[in-house]
N, C-alpha and C. Protein backbone atom coordinates (compact mmCIF):
# COMPACT_ATOMS: atom_id res chain seq x y z
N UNK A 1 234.72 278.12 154.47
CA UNK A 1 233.71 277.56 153.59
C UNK A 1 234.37 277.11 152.29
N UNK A 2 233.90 276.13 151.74
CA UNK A 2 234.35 275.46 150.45
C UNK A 2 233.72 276.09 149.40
N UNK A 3 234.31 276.47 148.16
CA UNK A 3 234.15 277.41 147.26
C UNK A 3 234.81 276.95 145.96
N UNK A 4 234.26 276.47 145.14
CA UNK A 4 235.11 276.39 143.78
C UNK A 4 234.64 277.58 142.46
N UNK A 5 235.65 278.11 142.06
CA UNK A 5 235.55 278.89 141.16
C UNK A 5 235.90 278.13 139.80
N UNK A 6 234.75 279.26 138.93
CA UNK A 6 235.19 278.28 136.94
C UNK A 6 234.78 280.04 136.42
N UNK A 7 235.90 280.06 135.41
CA UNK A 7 236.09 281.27 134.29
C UNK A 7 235.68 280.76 132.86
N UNK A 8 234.75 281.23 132.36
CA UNK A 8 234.55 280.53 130.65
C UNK A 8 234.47 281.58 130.10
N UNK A 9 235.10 281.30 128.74
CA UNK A 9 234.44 282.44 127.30
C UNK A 9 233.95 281.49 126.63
N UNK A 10 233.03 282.20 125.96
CA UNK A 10 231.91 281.10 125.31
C UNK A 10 231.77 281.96 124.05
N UNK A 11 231.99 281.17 122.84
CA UNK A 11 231.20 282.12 121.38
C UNK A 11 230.02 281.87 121.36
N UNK A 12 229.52 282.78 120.48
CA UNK A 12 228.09 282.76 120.27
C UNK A 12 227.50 281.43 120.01
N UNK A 13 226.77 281.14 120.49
CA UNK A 13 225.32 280.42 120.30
C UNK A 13 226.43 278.53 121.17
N UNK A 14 227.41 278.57 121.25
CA UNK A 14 228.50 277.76 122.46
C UNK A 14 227.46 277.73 123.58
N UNK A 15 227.67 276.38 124.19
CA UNK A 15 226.56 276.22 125.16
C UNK A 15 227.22 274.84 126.56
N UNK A 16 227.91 275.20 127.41
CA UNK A 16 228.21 274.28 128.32
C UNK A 16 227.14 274.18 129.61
N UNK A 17 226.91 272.70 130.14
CA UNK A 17 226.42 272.79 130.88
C UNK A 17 227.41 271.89 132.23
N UNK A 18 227.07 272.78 133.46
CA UNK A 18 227.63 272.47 134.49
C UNK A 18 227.01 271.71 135.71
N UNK A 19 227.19 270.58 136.31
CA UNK A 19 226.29 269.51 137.20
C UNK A 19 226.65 270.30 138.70
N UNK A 20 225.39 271.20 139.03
CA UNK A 20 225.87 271.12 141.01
C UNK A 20 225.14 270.04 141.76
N UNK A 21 226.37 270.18 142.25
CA UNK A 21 225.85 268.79 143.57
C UNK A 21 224.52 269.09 144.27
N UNK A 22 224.23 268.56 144.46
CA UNK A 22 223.10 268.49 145.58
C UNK A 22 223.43 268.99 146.55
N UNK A 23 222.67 269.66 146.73
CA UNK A 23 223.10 270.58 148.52
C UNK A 23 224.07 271.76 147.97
N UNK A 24 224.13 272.14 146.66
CA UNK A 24 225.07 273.31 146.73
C UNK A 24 224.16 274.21 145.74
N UNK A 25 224.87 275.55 145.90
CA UNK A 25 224.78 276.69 145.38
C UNK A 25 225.30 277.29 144.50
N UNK A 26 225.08 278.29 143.61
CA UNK A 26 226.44 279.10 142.53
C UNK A 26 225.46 280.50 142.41
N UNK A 27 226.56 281.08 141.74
CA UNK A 27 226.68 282.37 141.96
C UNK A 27 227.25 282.38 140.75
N UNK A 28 226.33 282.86 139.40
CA UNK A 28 227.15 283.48 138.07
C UNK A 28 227.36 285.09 137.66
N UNK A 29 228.02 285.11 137.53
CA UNK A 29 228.67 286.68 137.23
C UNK A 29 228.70 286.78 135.43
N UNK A 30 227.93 287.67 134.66
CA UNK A 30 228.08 287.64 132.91
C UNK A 30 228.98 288.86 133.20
N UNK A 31 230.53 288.68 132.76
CA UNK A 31 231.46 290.07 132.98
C UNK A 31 231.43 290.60 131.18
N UNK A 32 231.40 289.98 129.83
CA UNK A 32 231.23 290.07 128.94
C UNK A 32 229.97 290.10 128.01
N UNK A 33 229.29 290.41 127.00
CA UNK A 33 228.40 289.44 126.06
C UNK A 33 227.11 289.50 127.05
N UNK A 34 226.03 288.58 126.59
CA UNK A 34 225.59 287.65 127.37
C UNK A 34 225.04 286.72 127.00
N UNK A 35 223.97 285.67 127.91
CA UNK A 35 223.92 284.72 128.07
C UNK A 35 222.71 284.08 128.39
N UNK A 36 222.41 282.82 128.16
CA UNK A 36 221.09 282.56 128.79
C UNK A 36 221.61 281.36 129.72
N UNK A 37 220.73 281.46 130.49
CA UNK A 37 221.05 280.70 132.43
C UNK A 37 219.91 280.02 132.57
N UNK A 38 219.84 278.61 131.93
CA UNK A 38 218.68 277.27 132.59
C UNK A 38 217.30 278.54 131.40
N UNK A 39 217.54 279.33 130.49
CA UNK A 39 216.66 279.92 130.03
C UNK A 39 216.07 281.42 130.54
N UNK A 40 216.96 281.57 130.86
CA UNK A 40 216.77 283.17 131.22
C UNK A 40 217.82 284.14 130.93
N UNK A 41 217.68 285.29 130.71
CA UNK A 41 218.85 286.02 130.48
C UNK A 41 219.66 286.61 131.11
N UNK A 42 221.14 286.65 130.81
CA UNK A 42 221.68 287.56 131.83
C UNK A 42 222.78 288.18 130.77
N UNK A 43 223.00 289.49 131.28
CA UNK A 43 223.18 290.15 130.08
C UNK A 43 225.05 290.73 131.16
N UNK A 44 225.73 291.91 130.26
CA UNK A 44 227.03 291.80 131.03
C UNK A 44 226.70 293.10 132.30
N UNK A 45 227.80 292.33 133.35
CA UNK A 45 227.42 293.00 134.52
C UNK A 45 226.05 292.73 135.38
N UNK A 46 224.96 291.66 134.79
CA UNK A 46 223.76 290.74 135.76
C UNK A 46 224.86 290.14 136.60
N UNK A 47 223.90 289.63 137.42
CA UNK A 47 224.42 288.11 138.15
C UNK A 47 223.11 287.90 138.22
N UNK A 48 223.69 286.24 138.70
CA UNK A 48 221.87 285.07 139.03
C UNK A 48 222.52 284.53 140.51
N UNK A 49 221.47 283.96 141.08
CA UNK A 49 222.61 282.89 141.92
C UNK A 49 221.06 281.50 141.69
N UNK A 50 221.85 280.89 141.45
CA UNK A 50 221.15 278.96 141.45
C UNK A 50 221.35 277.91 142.42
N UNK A 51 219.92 277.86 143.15
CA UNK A 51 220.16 276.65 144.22
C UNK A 51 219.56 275.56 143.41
N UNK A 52 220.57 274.46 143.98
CA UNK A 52 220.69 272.95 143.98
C UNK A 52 219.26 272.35 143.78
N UNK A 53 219.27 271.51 143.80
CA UNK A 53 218.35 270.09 144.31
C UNK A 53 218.28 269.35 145.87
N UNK A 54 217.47 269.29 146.45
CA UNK A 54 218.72 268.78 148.25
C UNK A 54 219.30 267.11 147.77
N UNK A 55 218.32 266.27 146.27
CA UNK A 55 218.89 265.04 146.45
C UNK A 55 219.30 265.19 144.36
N UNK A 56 220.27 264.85 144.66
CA UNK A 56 220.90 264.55 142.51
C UNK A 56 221.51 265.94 142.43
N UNK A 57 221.90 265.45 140.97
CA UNK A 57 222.82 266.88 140.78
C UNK A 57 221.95 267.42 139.98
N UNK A 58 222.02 269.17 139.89
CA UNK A 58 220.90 270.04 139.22
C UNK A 58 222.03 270.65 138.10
N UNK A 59 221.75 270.34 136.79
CA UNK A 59 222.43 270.76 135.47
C UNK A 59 221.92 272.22 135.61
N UNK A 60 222.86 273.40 135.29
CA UNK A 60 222.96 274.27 135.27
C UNK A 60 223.61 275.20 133.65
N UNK A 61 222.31 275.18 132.56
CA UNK A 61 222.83 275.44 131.10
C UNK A 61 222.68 276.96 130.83
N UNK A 62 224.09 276.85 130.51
CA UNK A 62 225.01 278.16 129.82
C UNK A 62 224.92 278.57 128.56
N UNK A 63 224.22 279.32 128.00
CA UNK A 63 224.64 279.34 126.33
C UNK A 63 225.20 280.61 126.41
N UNK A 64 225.80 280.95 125.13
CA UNK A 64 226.22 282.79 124.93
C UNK A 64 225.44 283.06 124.20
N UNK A 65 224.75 283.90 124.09
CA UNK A 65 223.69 284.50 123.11
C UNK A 65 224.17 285.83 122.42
N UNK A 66 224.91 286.25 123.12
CA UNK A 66 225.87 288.23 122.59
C UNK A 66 227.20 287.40 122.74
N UNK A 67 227.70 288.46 122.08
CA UNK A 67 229.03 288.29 122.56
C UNK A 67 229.83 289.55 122.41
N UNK A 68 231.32 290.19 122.66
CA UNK A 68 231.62 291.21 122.95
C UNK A 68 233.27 291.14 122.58
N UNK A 69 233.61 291.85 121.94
CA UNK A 69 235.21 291.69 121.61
C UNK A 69 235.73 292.22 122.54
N UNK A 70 236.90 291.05 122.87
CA UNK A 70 238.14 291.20 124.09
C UNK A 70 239.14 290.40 122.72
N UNK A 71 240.11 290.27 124.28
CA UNK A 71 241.95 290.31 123.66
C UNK A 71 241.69 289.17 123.11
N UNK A 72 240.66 287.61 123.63
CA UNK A 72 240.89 286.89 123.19
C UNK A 72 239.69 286.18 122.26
N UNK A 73 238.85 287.06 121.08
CA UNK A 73 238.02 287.12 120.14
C UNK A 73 236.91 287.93 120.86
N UNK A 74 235.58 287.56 119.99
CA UNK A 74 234.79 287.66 120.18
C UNK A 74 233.86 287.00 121.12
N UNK A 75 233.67 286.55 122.35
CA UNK A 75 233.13 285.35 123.12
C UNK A 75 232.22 286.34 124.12
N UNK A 76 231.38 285.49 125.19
CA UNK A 76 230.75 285.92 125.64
C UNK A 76 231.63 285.40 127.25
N UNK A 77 231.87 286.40 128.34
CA UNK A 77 232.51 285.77 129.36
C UNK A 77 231.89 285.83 130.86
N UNK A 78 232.20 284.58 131.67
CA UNK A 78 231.54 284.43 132.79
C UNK A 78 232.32 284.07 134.30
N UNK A 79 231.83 284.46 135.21
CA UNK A 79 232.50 283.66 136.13
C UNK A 79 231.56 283.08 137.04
N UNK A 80 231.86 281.99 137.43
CA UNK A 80 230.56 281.25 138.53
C UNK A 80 231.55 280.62 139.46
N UNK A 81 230.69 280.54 140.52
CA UNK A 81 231.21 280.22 142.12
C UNK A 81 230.19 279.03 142.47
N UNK A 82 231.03 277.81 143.16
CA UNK A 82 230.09 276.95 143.79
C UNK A 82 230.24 276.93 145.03
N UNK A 83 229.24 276.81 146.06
CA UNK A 83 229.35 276.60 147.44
C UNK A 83 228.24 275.69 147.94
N UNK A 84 228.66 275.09 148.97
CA UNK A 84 227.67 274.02 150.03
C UNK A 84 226.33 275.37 149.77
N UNK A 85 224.69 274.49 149.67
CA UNK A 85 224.11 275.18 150.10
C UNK A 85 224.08 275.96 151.56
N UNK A 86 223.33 276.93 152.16
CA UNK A 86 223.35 277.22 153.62
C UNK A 86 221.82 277.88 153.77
N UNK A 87 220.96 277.23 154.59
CA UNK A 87 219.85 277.30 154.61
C UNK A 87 219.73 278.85 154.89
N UNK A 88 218.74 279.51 154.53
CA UNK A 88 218.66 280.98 154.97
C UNK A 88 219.68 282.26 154.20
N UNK A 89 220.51 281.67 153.80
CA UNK A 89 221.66 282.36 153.27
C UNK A 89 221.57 282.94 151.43
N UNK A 90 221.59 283.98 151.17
CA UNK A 90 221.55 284.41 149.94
C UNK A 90 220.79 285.63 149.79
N UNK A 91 219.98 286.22 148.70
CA UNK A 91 219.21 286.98 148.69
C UNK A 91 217.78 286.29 148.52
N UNK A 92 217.11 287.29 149.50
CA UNK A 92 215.28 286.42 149.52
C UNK A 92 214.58 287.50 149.33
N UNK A 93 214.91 289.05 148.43
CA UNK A 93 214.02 289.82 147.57
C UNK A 93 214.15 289.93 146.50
N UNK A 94 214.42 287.99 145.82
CA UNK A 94 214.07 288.12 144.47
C UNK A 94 213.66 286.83 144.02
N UNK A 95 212.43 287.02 143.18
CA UNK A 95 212.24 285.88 142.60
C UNK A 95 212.24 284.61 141.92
């Protein structure tokens, strides 16, 4: 399966947003800080996972809202995974 991985530190109130393809999936991990996800929170040690659009790309916005001192400042840190959607596939006891 095709899988791209992205690592960010983000300072406070820092805000990137990321385009998934259509037909794909991600999987964010808050390992630092946290964060708000398309407007929701995820704090360190959450995960979310975000499906696509089936047609355009679905913007996926990151801000840091906490943040947490490591080696390299104060930032808030994340890791997210993209994959092909897969119909049926993920968790379906959560809202």
């Amino acid at each position: 399966q095709t899988v791209d991985g992205f690592a960010s530190e983000l300072e406070l109130g820092q805000t990137v947003v990321h385009q998934l393809p259509a037909n794909s999936q991600a999987y964010l991990v808050c390992i630092e800080g946290s964060l708000k996800v398309n407007g929701k929170t995820v704090t360190k040690y959450d995960a979310c996972e975000i499906v696509g659009h089936q047609e355009g790309k679905s913007a996926i916005d990151i801000q840091a809202t906490g943040r947490e001192a490591t080696e390299n400042g104060d930032v808030a840190h994340l890791l997210m995974f993209t994959m092909p959607l897969v119909p049926g596939s993920g968790r379906t006891d959560l809202e």
